[in-house]
PDB file of N, CA and C in Angstrom:
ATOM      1  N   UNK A   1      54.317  84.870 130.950  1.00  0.00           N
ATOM      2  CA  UNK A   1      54.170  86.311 130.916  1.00  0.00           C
ATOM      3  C   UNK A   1      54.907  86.855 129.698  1.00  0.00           C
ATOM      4  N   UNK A   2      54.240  87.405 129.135  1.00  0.00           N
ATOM      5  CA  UNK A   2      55.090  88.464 128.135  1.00  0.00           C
ATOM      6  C   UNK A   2      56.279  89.441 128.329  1.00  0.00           C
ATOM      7  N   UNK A   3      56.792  89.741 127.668  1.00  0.00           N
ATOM      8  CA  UNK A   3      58.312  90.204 128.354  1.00  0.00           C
ATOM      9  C   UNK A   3      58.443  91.631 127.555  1.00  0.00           C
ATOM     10  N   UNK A   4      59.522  92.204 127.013  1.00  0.00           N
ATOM     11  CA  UNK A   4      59.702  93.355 126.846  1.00  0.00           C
ATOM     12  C   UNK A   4      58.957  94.618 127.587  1.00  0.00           C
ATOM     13  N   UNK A   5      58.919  94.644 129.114  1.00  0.00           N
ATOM     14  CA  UNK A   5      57.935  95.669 129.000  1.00  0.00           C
ATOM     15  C   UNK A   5      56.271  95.909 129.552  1.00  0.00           C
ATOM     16  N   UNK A   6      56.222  94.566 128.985  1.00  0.00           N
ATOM     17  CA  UNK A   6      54.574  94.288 128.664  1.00  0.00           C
ATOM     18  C   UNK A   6      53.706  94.554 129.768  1.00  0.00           C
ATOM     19  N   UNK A   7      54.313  93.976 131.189  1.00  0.00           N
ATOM     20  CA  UNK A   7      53.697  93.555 132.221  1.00  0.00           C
ATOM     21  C   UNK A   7      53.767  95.317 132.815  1.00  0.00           C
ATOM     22  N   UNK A   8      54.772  96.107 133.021  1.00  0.00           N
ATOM     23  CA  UNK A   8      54.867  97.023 133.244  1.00  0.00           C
ATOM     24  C   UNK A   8      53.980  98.328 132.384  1.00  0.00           C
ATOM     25  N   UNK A   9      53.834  97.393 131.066  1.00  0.00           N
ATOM     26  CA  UNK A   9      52.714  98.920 130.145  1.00  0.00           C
ATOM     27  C   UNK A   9      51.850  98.618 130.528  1.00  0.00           C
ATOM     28  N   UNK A  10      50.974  97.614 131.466  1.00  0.00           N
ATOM     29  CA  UNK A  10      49.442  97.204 131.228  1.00  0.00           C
ATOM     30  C   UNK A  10      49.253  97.012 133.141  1.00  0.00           C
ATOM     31  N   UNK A  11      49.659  97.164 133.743  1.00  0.00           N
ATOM     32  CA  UNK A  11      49.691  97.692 135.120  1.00  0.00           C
ATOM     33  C   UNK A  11      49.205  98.446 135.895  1.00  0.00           C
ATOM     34  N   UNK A  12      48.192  99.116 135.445  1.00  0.00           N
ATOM     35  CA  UNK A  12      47.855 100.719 135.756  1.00  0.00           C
ATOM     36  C   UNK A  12      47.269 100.347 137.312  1.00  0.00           C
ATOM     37  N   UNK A  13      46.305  99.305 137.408  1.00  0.00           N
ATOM     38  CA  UNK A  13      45.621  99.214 138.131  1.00  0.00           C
ATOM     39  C   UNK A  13      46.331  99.048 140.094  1.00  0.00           C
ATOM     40  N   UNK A  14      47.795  98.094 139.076  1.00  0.00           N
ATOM     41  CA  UNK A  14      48.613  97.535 140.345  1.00  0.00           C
ATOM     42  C   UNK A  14      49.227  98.990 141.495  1.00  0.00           C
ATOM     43  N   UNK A  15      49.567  99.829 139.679  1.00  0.00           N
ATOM     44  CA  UNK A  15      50.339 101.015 140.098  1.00  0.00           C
ATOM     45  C   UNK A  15      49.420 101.891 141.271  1.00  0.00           C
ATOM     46  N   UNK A  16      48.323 102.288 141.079  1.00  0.00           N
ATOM     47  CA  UNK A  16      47.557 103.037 141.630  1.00  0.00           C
ATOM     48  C   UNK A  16      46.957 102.373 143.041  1.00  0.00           C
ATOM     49  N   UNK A  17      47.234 101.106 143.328  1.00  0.00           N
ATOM     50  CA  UNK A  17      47.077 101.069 144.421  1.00  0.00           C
ATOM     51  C   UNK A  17      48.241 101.370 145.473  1.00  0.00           C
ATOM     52  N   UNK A  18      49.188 101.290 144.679  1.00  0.00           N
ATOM     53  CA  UNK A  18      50.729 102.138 145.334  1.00  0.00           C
ATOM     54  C   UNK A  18      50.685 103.072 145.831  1.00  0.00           C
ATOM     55  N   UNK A  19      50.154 103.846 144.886  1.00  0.00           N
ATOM     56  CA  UNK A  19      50.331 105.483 144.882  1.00  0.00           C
ATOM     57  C   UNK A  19      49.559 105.936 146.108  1.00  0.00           C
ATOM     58  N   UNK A  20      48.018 104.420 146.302  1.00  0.00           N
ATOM     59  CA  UNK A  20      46.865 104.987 147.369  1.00  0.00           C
ATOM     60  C   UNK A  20      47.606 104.541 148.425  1.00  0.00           C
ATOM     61  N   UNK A  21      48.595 102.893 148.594  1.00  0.00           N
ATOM     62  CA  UNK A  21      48.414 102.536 149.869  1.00  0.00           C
ATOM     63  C   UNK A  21      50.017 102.944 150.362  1.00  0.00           C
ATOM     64  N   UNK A  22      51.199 103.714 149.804  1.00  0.00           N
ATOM     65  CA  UNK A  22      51.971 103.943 150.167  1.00  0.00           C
ATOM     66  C   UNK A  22      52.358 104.330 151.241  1.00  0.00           C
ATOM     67  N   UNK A  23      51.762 105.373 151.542  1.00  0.00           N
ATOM     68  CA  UNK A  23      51.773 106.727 153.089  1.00  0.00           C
ATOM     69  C   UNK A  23      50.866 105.547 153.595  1.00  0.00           C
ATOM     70  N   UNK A  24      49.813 105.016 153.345  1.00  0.00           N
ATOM     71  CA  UNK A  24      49.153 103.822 154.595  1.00  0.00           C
ATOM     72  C   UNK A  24      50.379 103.416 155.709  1.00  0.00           C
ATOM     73  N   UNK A  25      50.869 101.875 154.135  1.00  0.00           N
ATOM     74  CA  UNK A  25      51.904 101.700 155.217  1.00  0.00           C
ATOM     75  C   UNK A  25      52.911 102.327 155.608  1.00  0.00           C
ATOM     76  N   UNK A  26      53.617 103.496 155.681  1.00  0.00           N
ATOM     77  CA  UNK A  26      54.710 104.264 155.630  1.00  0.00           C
ATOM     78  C   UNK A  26      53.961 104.566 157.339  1.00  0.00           C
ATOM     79  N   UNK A  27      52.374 105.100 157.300  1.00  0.00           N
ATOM     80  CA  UNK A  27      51.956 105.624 158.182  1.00  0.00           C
ATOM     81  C   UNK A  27      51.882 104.832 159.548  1.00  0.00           C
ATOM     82  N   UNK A  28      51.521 103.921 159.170  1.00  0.00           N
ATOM     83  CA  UNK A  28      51.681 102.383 159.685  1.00  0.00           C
ATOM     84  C   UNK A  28      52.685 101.905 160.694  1.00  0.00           C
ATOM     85  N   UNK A  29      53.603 101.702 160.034  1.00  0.00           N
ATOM     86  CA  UNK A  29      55.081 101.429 160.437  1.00  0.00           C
ATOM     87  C   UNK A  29      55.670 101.989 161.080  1.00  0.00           C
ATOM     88  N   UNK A  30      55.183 103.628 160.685  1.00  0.00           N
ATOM     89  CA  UNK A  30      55.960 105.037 161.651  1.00  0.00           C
ATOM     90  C   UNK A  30      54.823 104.900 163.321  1.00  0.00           C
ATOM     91  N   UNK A  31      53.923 104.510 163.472  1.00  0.00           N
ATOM     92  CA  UNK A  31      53.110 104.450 164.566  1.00  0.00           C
ATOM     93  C   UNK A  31      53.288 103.106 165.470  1.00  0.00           C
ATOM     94  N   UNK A  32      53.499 102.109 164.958  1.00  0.00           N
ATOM     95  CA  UNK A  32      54.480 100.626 165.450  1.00  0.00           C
ATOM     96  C   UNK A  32      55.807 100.984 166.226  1.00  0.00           C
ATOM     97  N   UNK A  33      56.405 101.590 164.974  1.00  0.00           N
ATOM     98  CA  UNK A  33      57.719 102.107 165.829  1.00  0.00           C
ATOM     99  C   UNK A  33      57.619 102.978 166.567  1.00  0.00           C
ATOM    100  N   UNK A  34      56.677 103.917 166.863  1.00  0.00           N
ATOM    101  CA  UNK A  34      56.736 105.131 168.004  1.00  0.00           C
ATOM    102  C   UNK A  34      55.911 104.515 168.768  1.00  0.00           C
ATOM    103  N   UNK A  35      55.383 103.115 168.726  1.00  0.00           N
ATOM    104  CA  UNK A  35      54.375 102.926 170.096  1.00  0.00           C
ATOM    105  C   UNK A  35      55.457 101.622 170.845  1.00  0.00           C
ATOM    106  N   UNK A  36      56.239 101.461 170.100  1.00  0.00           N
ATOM    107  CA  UNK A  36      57.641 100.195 170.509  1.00  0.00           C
ATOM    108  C   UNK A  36      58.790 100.860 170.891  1.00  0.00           C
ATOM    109  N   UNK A  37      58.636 102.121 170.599  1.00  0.00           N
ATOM    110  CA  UNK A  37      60.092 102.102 171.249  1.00  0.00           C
ATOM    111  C   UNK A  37      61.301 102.404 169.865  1.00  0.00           C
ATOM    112  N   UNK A  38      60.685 101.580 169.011  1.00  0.00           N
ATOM    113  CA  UNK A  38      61.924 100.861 168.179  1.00  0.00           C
ATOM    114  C   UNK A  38      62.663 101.929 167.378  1.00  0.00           C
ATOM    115  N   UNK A  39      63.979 101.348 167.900  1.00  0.00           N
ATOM    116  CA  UNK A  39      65.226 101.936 167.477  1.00  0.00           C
ATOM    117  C   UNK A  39      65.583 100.958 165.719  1.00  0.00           C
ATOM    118  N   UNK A  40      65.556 101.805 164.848  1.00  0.00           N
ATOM    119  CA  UNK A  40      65.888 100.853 163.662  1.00  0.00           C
ATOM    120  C   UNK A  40      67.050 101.262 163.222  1.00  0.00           C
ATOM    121  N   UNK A  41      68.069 101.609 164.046  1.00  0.00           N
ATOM    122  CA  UNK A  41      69.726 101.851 163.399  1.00  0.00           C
ATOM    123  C   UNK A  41      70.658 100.233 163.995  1.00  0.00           C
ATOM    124  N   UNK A  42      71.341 100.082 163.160  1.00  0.00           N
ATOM    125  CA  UNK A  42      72.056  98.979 163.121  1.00  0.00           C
ATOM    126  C   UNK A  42      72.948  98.819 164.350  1.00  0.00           C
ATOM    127  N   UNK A  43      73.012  97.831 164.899  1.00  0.00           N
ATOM    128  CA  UNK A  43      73.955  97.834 166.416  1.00  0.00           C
ATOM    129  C   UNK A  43      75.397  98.393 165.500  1.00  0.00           C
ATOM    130  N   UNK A  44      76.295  98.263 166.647  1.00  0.00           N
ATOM    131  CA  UNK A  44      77.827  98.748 166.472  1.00  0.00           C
ATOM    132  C   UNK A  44      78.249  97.471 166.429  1.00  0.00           C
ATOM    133  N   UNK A  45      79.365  97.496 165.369  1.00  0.00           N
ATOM    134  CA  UNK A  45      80.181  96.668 165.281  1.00  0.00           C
ATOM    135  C   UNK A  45      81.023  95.667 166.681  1.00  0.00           C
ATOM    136  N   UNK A  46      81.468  94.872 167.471  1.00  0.00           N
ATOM    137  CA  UNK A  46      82.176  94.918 168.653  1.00  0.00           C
ATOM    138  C   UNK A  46      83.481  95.378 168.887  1.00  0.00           C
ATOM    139  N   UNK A  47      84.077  95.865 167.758  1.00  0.00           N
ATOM    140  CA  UNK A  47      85.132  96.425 167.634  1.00  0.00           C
ATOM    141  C   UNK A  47      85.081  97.646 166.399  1.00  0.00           C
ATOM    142  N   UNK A  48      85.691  98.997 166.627  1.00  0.00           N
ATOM    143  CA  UNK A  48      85.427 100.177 165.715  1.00  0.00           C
ATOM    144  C   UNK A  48      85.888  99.790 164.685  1.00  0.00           C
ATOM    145  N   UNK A  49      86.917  99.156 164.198  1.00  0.00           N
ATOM    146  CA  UNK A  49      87.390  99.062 162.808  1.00  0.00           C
ATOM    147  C   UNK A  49      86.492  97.619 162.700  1.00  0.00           C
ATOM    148  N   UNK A  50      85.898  97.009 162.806  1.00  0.00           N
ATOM    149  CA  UNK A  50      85.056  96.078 162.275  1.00  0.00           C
ATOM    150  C   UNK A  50      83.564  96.224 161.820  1.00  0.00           C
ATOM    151  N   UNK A  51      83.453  96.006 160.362  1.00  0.00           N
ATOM    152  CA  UNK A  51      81.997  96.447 159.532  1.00  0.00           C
ATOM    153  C   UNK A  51      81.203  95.807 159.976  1.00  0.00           C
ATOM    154  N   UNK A  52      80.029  96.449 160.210  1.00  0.00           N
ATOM    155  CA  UNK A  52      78.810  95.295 160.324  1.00  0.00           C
ATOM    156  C   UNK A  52      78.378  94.979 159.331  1.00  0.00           C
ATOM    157  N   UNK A  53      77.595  93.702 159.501  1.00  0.00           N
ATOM    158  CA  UNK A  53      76.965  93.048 158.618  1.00  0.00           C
ATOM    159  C   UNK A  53      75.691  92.601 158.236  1.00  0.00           C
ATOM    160  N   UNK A  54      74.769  93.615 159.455  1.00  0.00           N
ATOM    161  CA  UNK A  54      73.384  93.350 159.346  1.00  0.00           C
ATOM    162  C   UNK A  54      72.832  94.672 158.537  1.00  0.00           C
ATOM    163  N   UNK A  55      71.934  93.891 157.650  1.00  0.00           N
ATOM    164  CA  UNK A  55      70.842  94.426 156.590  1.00  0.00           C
ATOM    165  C   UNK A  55      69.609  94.465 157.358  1.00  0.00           C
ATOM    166  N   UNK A  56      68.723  95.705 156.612  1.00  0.00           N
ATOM    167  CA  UNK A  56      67.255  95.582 157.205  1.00  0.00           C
ATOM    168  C   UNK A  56      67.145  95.082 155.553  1.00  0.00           C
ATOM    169  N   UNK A  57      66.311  94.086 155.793  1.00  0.00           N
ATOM    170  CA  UNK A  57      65.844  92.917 154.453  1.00  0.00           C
ATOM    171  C   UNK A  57      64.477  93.310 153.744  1.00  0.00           C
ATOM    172  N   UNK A  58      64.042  93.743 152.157  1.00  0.00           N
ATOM    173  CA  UNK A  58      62.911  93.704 152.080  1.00  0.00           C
ATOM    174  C   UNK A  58      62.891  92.767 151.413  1.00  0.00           C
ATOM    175  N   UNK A  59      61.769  92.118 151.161  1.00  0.00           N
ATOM    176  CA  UNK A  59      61.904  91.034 149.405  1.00  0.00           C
ATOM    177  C   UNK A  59      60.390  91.678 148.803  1.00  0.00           C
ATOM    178  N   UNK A  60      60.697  91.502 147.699  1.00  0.00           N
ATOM    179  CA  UNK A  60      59.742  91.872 146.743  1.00  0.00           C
ATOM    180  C   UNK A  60      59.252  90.728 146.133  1.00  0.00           C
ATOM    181  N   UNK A  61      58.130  89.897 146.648  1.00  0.00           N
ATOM    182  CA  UNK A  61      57.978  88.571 146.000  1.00  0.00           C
ATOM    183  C   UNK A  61      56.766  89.462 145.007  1.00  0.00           C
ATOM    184  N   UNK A  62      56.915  88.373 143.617  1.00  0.00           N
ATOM    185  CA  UNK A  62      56.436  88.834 142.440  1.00  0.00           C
ATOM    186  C   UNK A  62      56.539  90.120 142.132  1.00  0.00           C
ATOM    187  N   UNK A  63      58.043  90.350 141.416  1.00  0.00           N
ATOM    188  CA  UNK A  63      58.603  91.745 141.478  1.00  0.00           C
ATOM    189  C   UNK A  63      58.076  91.811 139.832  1.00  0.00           C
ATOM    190  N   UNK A  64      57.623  90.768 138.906  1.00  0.00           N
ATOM    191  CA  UNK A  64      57.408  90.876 137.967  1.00  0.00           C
ATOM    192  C   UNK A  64      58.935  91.706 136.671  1.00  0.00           C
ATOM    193  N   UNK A  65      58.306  93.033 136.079  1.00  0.00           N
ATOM    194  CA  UNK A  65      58.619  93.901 135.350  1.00  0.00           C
ATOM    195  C   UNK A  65      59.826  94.984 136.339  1.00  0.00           C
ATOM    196  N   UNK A  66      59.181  95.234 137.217  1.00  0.00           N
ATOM    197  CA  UNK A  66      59.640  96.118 138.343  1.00  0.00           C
ATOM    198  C   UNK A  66      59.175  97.723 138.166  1.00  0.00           C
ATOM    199  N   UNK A  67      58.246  97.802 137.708  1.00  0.00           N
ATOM    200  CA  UNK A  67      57.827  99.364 137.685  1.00  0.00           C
ATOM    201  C   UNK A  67      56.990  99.753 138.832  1.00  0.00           C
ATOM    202  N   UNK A  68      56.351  98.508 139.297  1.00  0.00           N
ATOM    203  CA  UNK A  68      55.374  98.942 140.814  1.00  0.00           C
ATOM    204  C   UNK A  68      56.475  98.795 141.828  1.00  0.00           C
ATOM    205  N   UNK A  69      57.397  97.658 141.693  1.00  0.00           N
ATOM    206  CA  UNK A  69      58.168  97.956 142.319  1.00  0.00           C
ATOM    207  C   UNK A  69      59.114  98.824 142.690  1.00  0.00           C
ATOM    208  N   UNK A  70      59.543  99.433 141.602  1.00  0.00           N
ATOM    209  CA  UNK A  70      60.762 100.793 141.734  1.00  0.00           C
ATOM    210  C   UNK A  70      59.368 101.929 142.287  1.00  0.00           C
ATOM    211  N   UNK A  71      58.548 102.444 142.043  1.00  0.00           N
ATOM    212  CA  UNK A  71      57.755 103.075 143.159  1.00  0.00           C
ATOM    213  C   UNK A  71      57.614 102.891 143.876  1.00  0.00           C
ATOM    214  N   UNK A  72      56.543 101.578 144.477  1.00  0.00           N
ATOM    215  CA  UNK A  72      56.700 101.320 145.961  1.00  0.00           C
ATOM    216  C   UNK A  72      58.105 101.589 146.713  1.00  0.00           C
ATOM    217  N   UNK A  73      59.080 100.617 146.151  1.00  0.00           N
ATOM    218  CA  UNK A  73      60.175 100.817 147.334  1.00  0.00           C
ATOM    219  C   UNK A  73      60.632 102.255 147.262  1.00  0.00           C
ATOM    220  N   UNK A  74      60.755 102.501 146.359  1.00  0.00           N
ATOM    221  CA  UNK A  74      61.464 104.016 146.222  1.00  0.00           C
ATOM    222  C   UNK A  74      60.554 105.138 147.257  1.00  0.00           C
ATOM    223  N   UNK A  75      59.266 104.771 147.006  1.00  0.00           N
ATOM    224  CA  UNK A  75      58.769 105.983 148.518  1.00  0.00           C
ATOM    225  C   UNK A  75      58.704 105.719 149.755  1.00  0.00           C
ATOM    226  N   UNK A  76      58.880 103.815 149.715  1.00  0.00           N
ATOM    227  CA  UNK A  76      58.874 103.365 151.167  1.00  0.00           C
ATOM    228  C   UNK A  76      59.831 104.131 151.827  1.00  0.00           C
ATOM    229  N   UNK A  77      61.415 103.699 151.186  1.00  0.00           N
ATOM    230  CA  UNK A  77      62.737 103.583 151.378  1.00  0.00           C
ATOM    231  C   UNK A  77      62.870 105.557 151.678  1.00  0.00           C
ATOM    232  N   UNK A  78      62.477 106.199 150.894  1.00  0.00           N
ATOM    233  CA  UNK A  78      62.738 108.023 150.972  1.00  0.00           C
ATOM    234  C   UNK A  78      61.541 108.171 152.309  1.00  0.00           C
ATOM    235  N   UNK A  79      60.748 107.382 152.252  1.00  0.00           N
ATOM    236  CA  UNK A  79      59.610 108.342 153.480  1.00  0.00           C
ATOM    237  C   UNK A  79      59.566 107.233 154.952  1.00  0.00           C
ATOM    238  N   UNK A  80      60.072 106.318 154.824  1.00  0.00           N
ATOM    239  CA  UNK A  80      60.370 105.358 155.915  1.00  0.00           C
ATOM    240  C   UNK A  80      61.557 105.253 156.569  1.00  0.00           C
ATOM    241  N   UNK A  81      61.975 104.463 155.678  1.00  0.00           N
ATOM    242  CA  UNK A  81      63.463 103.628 156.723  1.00  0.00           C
ATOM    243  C   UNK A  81      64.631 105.186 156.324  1.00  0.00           C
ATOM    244  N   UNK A  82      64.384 105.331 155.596  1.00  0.00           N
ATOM    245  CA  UNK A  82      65.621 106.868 155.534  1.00  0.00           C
ATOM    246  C   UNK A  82      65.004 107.866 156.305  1.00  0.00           C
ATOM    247  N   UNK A  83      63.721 107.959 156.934  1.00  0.00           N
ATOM    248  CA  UNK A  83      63.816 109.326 158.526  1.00  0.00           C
ATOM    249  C   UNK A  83      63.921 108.364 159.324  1.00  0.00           C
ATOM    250  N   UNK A  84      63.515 107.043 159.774  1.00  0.00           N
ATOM    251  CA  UNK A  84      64.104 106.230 160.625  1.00  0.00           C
ATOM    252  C   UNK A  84      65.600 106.229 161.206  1.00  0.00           C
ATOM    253  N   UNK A  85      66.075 105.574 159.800  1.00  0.00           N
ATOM    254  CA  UNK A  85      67.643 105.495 160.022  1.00  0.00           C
ATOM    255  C   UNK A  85      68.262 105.793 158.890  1.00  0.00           C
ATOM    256  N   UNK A  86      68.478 106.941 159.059  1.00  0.00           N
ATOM    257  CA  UNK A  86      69.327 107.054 157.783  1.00  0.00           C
ATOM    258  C   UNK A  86      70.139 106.131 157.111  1.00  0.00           C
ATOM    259  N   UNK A  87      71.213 105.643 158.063  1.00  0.00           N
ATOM    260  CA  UNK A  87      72.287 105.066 157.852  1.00  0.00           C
ATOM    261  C   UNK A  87      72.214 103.677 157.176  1.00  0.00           C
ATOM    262  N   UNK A  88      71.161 103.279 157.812  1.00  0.00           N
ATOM    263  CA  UNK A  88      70.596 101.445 157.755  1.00  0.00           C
ATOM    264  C   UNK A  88      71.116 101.071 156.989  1.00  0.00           C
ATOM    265  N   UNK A  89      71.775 100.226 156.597  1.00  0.00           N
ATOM    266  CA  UNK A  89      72.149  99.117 155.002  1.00  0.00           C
ATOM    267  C   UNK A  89      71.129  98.485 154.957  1.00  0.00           C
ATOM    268  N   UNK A  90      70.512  98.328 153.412  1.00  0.00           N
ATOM    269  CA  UNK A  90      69.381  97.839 153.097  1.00  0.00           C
ATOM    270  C   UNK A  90      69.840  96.715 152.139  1.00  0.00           C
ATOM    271  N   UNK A  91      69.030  95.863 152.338  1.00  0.00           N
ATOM    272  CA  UNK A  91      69.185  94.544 151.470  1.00  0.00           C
ATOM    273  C   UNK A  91      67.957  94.396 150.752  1.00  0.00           C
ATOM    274  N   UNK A  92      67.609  94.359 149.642  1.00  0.00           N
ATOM    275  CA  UNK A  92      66.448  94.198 148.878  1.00  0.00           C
ATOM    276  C   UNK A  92      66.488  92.570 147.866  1.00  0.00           C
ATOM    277  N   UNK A  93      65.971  92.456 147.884  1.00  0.00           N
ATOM    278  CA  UNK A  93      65.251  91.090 147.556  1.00  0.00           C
ATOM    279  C   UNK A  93      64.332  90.585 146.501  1.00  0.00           C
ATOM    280  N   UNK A  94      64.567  90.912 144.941  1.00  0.00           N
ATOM    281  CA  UNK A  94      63.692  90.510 144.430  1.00  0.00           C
ATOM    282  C   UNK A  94      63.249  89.247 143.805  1.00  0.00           C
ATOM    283  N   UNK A  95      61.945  88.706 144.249  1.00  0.00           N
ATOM    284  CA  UNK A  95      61.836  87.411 143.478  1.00  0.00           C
ATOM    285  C   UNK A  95      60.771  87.161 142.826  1.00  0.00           C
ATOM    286  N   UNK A  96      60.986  86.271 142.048  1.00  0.00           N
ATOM    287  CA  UNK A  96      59.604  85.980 140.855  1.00  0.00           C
ATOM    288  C   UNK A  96      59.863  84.663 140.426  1.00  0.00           C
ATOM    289  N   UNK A  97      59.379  83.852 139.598  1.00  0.00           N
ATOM    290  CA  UNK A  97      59.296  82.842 138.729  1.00  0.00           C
ATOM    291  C   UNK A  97      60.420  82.619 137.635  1.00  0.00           C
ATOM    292  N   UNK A  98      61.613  81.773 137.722  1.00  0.00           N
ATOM    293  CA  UNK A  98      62.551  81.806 136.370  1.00  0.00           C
ATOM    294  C   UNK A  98      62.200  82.038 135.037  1.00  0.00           C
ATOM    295  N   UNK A  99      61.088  81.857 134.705  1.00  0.00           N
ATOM    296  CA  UNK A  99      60.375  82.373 133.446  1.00  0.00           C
ATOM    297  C   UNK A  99      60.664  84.362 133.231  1.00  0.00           C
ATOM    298  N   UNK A 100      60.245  84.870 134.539  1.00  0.00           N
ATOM    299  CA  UNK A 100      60.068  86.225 134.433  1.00  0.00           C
ATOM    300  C   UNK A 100      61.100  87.192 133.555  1.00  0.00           C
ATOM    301  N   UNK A 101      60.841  88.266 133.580  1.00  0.00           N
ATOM    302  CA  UNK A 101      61.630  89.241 132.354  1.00  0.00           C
ATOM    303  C   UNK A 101      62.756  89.619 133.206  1.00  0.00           C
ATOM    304  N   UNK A 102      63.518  89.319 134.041  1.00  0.00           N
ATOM    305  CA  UNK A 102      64.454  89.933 134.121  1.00  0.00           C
ATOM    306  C   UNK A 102      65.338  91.222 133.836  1.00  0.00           C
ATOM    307  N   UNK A 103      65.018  90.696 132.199  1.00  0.00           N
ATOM    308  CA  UNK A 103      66.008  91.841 131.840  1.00  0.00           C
ATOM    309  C   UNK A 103      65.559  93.439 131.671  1.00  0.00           C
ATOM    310  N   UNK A 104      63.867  92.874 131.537  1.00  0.00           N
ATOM    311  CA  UNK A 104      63.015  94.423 131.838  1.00  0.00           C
ATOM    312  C   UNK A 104      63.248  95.059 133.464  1.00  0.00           C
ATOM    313  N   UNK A 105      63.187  93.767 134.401  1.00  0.00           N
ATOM    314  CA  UNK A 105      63.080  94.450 135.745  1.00  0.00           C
ATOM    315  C   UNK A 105      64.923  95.314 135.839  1.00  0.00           C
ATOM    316  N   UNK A 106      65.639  94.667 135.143  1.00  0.00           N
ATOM    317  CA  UNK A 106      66.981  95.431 135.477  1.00  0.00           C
ATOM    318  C   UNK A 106      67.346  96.562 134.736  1.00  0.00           C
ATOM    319  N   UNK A 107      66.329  96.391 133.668  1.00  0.00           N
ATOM    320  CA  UNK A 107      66.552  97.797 133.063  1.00  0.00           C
ATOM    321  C   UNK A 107      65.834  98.869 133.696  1.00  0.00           C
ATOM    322  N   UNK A 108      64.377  98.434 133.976  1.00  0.00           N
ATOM    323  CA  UNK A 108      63.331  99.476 134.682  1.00  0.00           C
ATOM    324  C   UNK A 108      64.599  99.974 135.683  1.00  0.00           C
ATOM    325  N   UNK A 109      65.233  99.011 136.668  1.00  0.00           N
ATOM    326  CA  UNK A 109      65.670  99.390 137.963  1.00  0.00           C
ATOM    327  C   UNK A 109      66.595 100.572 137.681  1.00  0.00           C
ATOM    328  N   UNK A 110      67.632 100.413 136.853  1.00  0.00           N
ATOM    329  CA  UNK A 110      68.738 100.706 136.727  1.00  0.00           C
ATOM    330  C   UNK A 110      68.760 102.391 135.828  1.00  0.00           C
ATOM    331  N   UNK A 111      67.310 101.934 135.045  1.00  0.00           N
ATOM    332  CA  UNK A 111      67.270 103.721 134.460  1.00  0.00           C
ATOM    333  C   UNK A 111      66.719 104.533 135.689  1.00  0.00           C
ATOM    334  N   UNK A 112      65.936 104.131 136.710  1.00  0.00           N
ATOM    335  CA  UNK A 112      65.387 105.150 137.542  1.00  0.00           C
ATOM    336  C   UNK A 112      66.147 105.357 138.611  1.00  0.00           C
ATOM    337  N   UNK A 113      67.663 105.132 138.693  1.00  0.00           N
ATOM    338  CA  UNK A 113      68.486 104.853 139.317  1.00  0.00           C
ATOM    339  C   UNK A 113      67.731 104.462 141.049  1.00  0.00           C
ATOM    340  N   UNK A 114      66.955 103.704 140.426  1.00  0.00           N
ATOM    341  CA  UNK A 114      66.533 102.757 141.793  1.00  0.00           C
ATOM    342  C   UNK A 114      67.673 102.453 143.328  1.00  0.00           C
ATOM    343  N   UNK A 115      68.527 101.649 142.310  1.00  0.00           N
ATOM    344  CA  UNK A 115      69.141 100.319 143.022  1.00  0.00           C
ATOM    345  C   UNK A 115      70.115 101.431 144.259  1.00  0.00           C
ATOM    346  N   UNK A 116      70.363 102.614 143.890  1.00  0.00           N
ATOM    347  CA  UNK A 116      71.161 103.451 144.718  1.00  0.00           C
ATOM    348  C   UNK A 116      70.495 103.291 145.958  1.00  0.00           C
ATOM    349  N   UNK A 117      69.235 103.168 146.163  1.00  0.00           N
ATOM    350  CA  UNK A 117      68.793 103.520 147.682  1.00  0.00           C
ATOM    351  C   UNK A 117      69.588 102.060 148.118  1.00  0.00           C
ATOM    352  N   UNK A 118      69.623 101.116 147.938  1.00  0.00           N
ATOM    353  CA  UNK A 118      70.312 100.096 148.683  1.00  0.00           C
ATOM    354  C   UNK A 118      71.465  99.809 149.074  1.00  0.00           C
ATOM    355  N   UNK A 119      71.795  98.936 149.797  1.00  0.00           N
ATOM    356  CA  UNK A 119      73.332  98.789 150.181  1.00  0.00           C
ATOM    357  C   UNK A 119      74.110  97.312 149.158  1.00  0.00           C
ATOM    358  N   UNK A 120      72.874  96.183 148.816  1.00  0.00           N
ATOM    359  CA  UNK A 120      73.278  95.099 148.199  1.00  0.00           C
ATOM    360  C   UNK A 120      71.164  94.690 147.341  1.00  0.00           C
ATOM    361  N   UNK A 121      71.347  94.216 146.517  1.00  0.00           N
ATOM    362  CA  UNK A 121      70.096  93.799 146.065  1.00  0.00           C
ATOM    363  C   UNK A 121      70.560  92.405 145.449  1.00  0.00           C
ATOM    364  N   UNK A 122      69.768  91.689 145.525  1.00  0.00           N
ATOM    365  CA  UNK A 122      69.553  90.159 144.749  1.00  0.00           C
ATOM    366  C   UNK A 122      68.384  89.606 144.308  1.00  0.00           C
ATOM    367  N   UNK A 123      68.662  89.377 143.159  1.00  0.00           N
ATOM    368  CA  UNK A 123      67.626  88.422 142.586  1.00  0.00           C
ATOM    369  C   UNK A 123      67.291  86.918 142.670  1.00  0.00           C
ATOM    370  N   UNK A 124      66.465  86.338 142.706  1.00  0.00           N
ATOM    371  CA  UNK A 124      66.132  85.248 143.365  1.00  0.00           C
ATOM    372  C   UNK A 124      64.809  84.750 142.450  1.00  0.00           C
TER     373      UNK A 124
END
């Protein structure tokens, strides 16, 4: 793959299915959880001064560049799991091929101040 950028200028097609299938699954997920029941806030610690340590986990396999990615998650994360649970610690997950641009996906991330919605992110 070409690097600087590249994969992220020539994308249009990936992007726009984002933009269509976002609220899908957002819509999705919100109807799962209201037909389950499901509570998505993190149990309590067993003791008050003790942190928990559970993450709700996404991974982003073939995060590429990260420009579909910093959209997708960024409206999942504002229109999903944050009216869910506010609170949640999020663990994000990105992975791709050791070849990949890295240094584009950490720049994309880091100017759109992405990485704030999370609690820990890793690359992989």
């Amino acid at each position: 793959m070409k690097g600087k950028g590249h994969y992220n200028e020539n994308s249009l097609p990936q992007s726009k299915s984002i933009e269509l299938g976002t609220q899908k699954v957002v819509q999705f997920l919100t109807l799962i959880a209201q037909r389950l029941g499901k509570d998505f806030s993190v149990p309590k610690a067993e003791k008050d001064d003790e942190p928990r340590k559970s993450y709700a986990t996404f991974v982003d396999y073939g995060c590429s560049q990260g420009a579909n990615s910093v959209k997708f998650f960024s409206k999942f994360i504002a229109e999903f799991v944050r009216k869910e649970s506010p609170s949640l610690p999020i663990l994000l997950v990105h992975e791709d091929q050791a070849t990949n641009d890295w240094d584009t996906l950490l720049n994309t991330s880091t100017k759109s101040r992405y990485y704030s919605n999370f609690s820990k992110v890793c690359l992989v």
